[in-house]
C-alpha atoms as a PDB file:
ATOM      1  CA  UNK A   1      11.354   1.180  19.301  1.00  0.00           C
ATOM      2  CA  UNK A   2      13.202   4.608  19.184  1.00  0.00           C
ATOM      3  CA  UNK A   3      12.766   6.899  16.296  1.00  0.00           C
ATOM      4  CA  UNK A   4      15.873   6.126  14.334  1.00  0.00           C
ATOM      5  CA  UNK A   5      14.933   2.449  14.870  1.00  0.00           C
ATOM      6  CA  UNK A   6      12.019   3.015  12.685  1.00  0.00           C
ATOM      7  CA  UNK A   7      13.757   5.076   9.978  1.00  0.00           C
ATOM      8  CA  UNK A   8      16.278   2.644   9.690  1.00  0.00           C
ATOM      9  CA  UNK A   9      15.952  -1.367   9.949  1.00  0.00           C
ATOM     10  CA  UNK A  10      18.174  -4.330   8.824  1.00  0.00           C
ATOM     11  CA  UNK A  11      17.073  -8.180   9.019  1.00  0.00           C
ATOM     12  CA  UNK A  12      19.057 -11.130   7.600  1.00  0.00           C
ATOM     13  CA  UNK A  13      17.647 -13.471   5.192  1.00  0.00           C
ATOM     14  CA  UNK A  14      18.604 -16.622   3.204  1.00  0.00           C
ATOM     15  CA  UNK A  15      17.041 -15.339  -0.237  1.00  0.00           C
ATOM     16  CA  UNK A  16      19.536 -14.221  -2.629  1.00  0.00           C
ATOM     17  CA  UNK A  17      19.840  -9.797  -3.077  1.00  0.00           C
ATOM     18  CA  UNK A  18      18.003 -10.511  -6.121  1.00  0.00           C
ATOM     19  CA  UNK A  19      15.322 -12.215  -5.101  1.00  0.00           C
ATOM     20  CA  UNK A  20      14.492  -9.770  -1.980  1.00  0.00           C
ATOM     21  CA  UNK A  21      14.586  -7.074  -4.772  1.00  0.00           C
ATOM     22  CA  UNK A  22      11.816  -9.073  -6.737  1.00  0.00           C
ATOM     23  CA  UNK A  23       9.551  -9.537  -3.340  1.00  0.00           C
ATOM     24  CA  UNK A  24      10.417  -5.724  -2.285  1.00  0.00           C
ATOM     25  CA  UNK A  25       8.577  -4.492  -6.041  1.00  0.00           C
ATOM     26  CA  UNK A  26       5.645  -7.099  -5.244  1.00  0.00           C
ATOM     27  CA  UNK A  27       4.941  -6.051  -1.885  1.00  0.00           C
ATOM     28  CA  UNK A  28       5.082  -2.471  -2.232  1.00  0.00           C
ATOM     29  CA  UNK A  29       3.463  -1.917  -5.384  1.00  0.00           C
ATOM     30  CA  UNK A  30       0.249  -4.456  -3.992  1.00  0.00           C
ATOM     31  CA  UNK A  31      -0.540  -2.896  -0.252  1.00  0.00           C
ATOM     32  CA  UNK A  32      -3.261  -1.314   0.474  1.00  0.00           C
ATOM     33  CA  UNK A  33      -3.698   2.332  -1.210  1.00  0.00           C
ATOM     34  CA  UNK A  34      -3.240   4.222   1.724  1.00  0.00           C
ATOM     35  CA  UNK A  35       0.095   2.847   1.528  1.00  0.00           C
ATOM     36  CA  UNK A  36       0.887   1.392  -1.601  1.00  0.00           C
ATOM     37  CA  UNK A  37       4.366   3.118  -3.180  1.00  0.00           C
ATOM     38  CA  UNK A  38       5.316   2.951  -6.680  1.00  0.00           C
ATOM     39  CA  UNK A  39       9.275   1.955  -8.234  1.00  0.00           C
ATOM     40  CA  UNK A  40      10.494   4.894  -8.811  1.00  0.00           C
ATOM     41  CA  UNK A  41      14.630   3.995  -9.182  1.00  0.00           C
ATOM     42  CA  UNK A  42      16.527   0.511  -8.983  1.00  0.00           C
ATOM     43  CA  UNK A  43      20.029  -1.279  -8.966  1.00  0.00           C
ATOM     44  CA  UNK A  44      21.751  -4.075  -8.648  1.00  0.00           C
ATOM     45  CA  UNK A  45      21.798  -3.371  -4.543  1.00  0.00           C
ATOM     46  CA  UNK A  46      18.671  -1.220  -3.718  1.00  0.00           C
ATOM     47  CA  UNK A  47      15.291   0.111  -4.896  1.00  0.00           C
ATOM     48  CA  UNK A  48      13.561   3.216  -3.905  1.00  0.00           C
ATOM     49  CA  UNK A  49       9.787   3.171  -3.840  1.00  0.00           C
ATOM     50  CA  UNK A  50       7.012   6.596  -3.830  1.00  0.00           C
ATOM     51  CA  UNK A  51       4.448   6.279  -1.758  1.00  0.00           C
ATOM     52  CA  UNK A  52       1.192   8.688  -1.005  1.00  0.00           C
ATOM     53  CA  UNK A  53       2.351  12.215  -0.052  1.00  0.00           C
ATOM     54  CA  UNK A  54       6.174  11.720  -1.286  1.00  0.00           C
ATOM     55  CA  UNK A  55       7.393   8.947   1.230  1.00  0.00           C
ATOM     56  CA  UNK A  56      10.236   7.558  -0.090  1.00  0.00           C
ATOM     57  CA  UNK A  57      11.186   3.617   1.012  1.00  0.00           C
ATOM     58  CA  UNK A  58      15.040   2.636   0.261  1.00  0.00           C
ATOM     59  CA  UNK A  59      15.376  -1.302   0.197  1.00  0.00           C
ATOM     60  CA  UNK A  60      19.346  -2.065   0.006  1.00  0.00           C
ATOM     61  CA  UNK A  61      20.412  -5.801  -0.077  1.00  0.00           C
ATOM     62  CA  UNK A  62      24.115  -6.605   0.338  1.00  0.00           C
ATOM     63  CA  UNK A  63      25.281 -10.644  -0.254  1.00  0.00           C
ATOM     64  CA  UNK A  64      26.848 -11.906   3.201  1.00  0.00           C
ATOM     65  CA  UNK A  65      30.117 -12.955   3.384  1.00  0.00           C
ATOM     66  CA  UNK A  66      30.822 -16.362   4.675  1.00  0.00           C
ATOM     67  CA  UNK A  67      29.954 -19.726   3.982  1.00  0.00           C
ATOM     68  CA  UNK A  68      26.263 -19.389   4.819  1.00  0.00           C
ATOM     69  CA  UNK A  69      25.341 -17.574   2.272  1.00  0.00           C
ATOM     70  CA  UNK A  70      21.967 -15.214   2.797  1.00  0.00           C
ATOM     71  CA  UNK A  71      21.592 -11.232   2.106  1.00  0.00           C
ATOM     72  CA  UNK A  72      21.528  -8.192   4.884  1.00  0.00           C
ATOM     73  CA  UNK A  73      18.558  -6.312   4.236  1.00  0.00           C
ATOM     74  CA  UNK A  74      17.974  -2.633   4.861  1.00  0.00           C
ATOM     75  CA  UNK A  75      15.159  -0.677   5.027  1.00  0.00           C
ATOM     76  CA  UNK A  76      14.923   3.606   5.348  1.00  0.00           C
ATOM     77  CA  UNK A  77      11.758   5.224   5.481  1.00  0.00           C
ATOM     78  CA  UNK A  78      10.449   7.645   7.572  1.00  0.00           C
ATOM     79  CA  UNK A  79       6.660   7.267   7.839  1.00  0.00           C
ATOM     80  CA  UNK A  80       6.383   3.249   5.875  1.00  0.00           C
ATOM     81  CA  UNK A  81       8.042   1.890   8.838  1.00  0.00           C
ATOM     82  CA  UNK A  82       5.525  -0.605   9.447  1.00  0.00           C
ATOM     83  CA  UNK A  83       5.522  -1.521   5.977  1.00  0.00           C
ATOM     84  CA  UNK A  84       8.887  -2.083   6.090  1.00  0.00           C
ATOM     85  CA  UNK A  85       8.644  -3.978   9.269  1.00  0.00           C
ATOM     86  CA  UNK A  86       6.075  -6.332   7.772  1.00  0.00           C
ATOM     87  CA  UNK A  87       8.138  -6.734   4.492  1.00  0.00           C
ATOM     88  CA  UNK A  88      10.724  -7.931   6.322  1.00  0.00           C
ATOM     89  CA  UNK A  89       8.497 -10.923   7.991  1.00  0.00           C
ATOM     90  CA  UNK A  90       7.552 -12.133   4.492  1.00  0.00           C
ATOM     91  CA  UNK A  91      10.990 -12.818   4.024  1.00  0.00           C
ATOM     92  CA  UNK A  92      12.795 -16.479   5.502  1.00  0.00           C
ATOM     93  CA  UNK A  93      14.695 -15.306   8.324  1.00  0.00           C
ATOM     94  CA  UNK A  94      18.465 -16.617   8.187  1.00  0.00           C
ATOM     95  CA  UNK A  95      19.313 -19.488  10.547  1.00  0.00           C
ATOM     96  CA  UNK A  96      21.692 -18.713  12.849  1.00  0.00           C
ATOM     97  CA  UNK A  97      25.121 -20.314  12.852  1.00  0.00           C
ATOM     98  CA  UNK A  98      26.269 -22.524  16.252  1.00  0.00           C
END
């Protein structure tokens, strides 16, 4: 994975934006302390997390358009990559239309 891969990842899920918000303040606030980051600002589409040494995580959530439903995730970071990678696989992935 390149370098601006890391900083920046999207996944798909079927949870509503509000509902990935929820799990994002769970699962960041209870990792390990080495990388455990702390709520620092939130809206209705994103929260921004503080982790050990000033990391900052950005979680955005936007609602999908079309009859399916689900929520685009995205997640910015530039060291909590892997955090944000394993957030993401806590979530339900979104089935895929045929």
């Amino acid at each position: 994975m390149t370098s601006a891969a890391r900083t920046l990842q999207e996944y798909r899920t079927s949870l509503t934006p509000s509902d990935v918000l929820a799990q994002a303040k769970r699962f960041f606030s209870t990792r390990n302390p080495l990388y455990a980051s702390f709520l620092e600002k939130e809206g209705p589409g994103f929260c921004t997390f503080r982790g050990q040494g000033g990391e900052e995580v950005v979680i955005g959530v936007t609602a999908l358009d079309g009859g399916g439903g689900g929520t685009r995730v995205t997640g910015s970071t530039y060291l909590f990559d892997m955090q944000v990678a394993r957030f993401f696989a806590t979530l339900p992935e979104l089935p895929s239309s045929s």
